[in-house]
PDB file of N, CA and C in Angstrom:
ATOM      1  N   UNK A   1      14.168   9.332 -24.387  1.00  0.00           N
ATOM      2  CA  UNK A   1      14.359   8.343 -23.351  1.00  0.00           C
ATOM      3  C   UNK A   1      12.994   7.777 -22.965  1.00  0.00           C
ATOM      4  N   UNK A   2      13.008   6.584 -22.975  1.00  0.00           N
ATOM      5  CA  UNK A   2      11.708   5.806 -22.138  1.00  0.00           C
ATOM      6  C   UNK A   2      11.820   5.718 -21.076  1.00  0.00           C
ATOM      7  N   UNK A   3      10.493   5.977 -20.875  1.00  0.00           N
ATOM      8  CA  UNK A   3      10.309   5.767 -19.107  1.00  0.00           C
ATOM      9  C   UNK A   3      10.111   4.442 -18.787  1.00  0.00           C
ATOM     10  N   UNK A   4      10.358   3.589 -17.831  1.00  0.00           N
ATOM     11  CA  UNK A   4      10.030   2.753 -17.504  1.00  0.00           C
ATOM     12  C   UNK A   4       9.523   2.257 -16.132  1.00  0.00           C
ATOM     13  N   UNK A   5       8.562   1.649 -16.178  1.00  0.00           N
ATOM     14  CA  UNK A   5       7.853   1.476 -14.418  1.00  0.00           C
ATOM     15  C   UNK A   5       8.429   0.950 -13.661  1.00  0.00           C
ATOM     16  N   UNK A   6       8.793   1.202 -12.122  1.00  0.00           N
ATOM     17  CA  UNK A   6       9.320   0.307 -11.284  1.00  0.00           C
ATOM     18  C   UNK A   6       8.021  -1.016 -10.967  1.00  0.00           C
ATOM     19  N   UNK A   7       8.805  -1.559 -10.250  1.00  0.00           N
ATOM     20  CA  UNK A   7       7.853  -2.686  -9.843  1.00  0.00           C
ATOM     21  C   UNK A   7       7.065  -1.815  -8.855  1.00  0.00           C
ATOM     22  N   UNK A   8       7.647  -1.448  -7.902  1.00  0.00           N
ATOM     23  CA  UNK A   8       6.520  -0.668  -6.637  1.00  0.00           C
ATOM     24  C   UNK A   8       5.094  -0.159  -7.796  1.00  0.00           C
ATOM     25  N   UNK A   9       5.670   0.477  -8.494  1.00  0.00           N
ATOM     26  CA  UNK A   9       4.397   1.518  -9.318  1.00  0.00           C
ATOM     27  C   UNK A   9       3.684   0.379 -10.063  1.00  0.00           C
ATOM     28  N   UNK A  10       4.092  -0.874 -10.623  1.00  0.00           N
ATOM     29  CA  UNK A  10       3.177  -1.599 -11.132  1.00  0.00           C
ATOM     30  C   UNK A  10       2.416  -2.191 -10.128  1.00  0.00           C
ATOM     31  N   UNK A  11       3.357  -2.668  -8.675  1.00  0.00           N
ATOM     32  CA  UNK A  11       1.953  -3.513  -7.829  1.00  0.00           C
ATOM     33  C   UNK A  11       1.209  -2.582  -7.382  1.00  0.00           C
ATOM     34  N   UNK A  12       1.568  -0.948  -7.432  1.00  0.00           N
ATOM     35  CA  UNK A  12       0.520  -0.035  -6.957  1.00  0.00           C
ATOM     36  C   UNK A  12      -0.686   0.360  -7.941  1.00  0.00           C
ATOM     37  N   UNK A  13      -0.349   0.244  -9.647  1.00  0.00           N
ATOM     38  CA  UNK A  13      -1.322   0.279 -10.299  1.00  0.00           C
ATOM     39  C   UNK A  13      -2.068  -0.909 -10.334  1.00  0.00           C
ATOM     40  N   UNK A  14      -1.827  -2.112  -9.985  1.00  0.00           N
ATOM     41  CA  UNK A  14      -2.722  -3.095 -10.014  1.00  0.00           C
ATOM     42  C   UNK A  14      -3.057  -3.411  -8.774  1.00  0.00           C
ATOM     43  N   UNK A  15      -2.910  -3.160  -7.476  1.00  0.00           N
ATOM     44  CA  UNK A  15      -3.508  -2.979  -6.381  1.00  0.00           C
ATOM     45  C   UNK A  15      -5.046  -2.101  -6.086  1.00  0.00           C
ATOM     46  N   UNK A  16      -4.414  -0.749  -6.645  1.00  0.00           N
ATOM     47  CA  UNK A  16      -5.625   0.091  -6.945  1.00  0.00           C
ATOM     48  C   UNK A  16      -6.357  -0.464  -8.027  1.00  0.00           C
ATOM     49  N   UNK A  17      -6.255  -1.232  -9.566  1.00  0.00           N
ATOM     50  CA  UNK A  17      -7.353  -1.329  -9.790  1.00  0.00           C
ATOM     51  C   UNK A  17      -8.396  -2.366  -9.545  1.00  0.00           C
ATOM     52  N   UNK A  18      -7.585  -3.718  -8.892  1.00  0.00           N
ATOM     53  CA  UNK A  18      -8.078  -4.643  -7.821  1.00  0.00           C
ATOM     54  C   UNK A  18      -9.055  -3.791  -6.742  1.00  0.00           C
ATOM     55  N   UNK A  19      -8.865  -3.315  -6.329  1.00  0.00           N
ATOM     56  CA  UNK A  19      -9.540  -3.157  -4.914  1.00  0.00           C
ATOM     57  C   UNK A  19     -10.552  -1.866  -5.366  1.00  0.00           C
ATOM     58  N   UNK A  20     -10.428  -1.425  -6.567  1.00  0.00           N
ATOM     59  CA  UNK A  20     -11.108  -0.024  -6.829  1.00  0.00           C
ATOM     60  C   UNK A  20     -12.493  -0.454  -7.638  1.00  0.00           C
ATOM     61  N   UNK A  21     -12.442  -1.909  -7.564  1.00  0.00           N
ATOM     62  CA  UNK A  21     -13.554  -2.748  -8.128  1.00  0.00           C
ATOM     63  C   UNK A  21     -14.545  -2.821  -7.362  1.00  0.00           C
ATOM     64  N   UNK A  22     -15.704  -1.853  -7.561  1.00  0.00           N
ATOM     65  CA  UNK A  22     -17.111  -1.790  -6.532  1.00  0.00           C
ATOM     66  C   UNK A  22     -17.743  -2.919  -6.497  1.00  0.00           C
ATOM     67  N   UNK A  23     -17.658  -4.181  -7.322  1.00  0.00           N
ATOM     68  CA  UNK A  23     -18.323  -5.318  -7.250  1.00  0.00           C
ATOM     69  C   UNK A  23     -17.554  -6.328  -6.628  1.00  0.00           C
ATOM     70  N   UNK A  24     -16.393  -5.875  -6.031  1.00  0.00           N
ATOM     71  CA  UNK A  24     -15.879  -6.966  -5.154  1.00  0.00           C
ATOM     72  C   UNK A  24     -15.911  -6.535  -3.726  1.00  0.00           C
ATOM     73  N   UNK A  25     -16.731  -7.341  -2.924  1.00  0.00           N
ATOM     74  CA  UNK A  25     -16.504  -7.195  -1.492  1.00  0.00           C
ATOM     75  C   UNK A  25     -15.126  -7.132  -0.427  1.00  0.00           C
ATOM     76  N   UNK A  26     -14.987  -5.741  -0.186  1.00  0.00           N
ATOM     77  CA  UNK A  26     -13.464  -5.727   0.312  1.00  0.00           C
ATOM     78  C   UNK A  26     -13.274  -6.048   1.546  1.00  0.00           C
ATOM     79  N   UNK A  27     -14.869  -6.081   2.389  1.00  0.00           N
ATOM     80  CA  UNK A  27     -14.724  -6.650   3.470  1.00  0.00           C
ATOM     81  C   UNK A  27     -14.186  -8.361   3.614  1.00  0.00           C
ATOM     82  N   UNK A  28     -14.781  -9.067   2.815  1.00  0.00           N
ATOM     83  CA  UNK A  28     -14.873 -10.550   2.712  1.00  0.00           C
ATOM     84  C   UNK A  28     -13.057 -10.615   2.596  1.00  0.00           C
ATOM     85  N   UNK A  29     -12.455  -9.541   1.362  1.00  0.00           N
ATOM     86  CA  UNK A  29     -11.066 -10.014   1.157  1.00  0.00           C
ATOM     87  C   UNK A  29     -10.057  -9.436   2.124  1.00  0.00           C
ATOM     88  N   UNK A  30     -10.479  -9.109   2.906  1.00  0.00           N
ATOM     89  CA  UNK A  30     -10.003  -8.717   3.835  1.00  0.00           C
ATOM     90  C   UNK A  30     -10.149  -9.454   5.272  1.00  0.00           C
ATOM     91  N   UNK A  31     -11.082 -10.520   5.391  1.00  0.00           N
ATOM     92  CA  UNK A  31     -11.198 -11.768   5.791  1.00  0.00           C
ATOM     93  C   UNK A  31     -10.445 -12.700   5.493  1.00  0.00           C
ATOM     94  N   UNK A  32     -10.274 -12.778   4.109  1.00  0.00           N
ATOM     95  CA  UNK A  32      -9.437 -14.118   3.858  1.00  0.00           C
ATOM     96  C   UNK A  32      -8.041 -13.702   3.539  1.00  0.00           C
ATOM     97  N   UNK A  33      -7.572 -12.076   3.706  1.00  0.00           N
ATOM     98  CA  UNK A  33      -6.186 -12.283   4.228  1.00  0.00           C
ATOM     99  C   UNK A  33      -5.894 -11.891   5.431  1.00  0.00           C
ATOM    100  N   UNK A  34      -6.521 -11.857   6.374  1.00  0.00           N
ATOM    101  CA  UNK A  34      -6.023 -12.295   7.269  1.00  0.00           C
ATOM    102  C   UNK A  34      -6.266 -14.004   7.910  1.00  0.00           C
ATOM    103  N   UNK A  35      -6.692 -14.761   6.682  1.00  0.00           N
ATOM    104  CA  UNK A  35      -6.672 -15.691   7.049  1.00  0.00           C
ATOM    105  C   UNK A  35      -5.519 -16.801   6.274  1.00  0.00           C
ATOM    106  N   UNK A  36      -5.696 -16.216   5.749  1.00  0.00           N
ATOM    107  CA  UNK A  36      -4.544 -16.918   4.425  1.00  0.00           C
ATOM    108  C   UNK A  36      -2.864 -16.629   4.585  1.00  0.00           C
ATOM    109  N   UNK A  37      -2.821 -14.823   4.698  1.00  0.00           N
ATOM    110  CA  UNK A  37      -2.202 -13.835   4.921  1.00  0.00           C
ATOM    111  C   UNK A  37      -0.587 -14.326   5.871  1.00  0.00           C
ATOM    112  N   UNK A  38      -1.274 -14.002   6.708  1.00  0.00           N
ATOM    113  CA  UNK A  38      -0.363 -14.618   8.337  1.00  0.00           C
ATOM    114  C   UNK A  38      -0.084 -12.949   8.568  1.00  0.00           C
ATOM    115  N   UNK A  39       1.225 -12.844   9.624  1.00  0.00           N
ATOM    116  CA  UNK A  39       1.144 -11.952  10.265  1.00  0.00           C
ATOM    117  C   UNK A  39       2.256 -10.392   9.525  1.00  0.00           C
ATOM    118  N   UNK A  40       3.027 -11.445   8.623  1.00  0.00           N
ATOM    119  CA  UNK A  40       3.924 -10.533   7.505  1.00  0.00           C
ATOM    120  C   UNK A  40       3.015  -9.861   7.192  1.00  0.00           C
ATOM    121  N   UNK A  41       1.992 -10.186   5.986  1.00  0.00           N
ATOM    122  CA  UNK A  41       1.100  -9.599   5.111  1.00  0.00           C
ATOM    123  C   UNK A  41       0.602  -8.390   5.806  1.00  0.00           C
ATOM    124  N   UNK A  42      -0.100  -9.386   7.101  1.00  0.00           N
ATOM    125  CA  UNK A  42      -0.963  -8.001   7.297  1.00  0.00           C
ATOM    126  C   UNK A  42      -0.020  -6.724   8.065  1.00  0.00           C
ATOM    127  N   UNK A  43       0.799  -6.938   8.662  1.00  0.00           N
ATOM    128  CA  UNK A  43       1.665  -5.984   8.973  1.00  0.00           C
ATOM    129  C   UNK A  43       2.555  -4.986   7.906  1.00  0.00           C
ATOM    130  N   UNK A  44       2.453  -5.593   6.676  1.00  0.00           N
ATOM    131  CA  UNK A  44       2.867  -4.753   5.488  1.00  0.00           C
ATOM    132  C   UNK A  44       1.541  -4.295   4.842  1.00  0.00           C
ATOM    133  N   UNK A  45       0.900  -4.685   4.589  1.00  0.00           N
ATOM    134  CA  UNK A  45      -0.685  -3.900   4.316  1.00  0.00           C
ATOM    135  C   UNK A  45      -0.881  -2.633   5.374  1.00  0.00           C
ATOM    136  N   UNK A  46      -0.886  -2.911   6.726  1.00  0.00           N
ATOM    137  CA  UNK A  46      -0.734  -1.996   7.579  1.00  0.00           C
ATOM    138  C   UNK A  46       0.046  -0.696   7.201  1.00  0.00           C
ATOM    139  N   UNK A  47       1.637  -1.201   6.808  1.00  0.00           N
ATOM    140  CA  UNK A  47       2.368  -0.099   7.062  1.00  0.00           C
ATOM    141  C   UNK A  47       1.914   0.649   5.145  1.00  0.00           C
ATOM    142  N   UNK A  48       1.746  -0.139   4.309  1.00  0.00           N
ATOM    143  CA  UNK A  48       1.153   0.455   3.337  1.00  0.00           C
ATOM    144  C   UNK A  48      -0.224   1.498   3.340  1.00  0.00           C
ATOM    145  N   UNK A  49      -1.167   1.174   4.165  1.00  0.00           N
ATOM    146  CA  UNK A  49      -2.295   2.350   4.288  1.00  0.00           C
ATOM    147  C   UNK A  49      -1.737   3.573   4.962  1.00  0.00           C
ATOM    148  N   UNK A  50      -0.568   3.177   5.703  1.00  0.00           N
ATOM    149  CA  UNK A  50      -0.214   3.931   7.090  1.00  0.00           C
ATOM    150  C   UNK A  50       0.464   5.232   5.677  1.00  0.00           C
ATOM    151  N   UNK A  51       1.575   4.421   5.090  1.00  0.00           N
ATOM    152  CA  UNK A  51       2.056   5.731   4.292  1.00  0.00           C
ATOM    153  C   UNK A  51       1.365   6.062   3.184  1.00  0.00           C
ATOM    154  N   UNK A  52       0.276   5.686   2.348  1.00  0.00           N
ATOM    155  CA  UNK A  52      -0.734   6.082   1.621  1.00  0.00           C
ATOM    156  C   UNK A  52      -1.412   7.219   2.485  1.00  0.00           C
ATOM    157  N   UNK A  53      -1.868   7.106   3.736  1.00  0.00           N
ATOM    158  CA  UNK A  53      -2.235   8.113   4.256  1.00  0.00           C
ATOM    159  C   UNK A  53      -1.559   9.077   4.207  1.00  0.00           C
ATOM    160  N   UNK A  54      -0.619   9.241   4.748  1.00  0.00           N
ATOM    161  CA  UNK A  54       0.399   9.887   4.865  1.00  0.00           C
ATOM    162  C   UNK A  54       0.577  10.632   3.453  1.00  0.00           C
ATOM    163  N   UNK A  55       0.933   9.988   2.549  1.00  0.00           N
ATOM    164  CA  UNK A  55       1.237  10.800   1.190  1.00  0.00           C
ATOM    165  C   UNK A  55      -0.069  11.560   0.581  1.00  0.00           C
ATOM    166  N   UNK A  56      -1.002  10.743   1.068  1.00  0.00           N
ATOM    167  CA  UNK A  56      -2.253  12.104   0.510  1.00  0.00           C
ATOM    168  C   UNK A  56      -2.686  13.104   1.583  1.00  0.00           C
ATOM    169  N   UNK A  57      -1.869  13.426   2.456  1.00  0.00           N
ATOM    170  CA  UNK A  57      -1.930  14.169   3.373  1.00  0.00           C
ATOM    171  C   UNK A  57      -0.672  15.171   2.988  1.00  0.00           C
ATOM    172  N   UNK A  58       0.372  14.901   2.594  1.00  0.00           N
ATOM    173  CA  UNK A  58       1.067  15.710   1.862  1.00  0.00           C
ATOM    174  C   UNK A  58       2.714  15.619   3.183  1.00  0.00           C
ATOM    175  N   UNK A  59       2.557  14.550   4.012  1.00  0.00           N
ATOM    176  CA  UNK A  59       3.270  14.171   4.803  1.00  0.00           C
ATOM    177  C   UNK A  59       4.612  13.741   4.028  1.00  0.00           C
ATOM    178  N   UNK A  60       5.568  14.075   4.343  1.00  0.00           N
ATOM    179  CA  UNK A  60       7.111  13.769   3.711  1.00  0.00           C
ATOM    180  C   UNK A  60       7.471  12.839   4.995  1.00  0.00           C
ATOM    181  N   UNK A  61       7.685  11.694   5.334  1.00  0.00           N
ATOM    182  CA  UNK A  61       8.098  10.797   6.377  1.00  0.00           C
ATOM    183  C   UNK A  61       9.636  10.813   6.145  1.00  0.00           C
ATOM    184  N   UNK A  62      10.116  10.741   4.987  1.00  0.00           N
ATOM    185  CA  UNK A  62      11.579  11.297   4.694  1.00  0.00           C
ATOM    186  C   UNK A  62      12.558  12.898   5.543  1.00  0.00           C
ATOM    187  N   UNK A  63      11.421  13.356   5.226  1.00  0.00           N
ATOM    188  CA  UNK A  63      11.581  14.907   5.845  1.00  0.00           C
ATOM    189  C   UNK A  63      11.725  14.828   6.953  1.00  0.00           C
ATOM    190  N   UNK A  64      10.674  14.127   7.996  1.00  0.00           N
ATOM    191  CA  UNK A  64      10.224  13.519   9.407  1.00  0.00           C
ATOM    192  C   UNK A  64      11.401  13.168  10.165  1.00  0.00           C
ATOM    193  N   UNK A  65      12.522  12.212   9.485  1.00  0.00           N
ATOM    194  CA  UNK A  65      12.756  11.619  10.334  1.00  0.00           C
ATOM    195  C   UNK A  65      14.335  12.327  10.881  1.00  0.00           C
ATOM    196  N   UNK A  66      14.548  11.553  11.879  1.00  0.00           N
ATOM    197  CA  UNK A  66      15.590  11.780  12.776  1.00  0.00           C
ATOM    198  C   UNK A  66      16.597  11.825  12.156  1.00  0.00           C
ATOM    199  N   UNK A  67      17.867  13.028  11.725  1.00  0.00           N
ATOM    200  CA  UNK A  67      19.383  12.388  11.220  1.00  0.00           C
ATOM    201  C   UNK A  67      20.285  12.584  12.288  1.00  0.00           C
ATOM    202  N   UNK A  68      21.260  12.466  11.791  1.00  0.00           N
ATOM    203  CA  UNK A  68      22.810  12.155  12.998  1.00  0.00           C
ATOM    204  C   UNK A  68      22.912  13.450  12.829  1.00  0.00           C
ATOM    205  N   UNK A  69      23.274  13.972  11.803  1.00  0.00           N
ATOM    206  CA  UNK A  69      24.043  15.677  11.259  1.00  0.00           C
ATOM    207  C   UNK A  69      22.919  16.738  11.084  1.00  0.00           C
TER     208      UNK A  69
END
């Protein structure tokens, strides 16, 4: 059986190797999305570091949360 990539895992491998580029200033691009961006973007960038943290912390937010039963 082949494996095949979801999309999440491809914009996450090309996210990381975008930004894992020491010769690009991440401050500057990080200027021009929040200028470009609007308020979606950066609020999903947000919640993306938020659970990146989280997962290399070894945090299950699944586990976390509230059920009925």
């Amino acid at each position: 059986m082949k494996f095949r990539m979801t999309d999440e895992e491809k914009v996450a491998l090309k996210l990381s190797a975008l930004i894992s580029d020491l010769r690009l200033d991440i401050e500057k691009v990080g200027v021009y999305v929040a200028r470009v961006g609007g308020n979606t973007v950066n609020h999903r960038l947000n919640l993306l570091t938020e659970v990146a943290q989280q997962e290399r912390e070894g945090y299950d937010i699944r586990q976390h949360q509230y059920t009925l039963f």
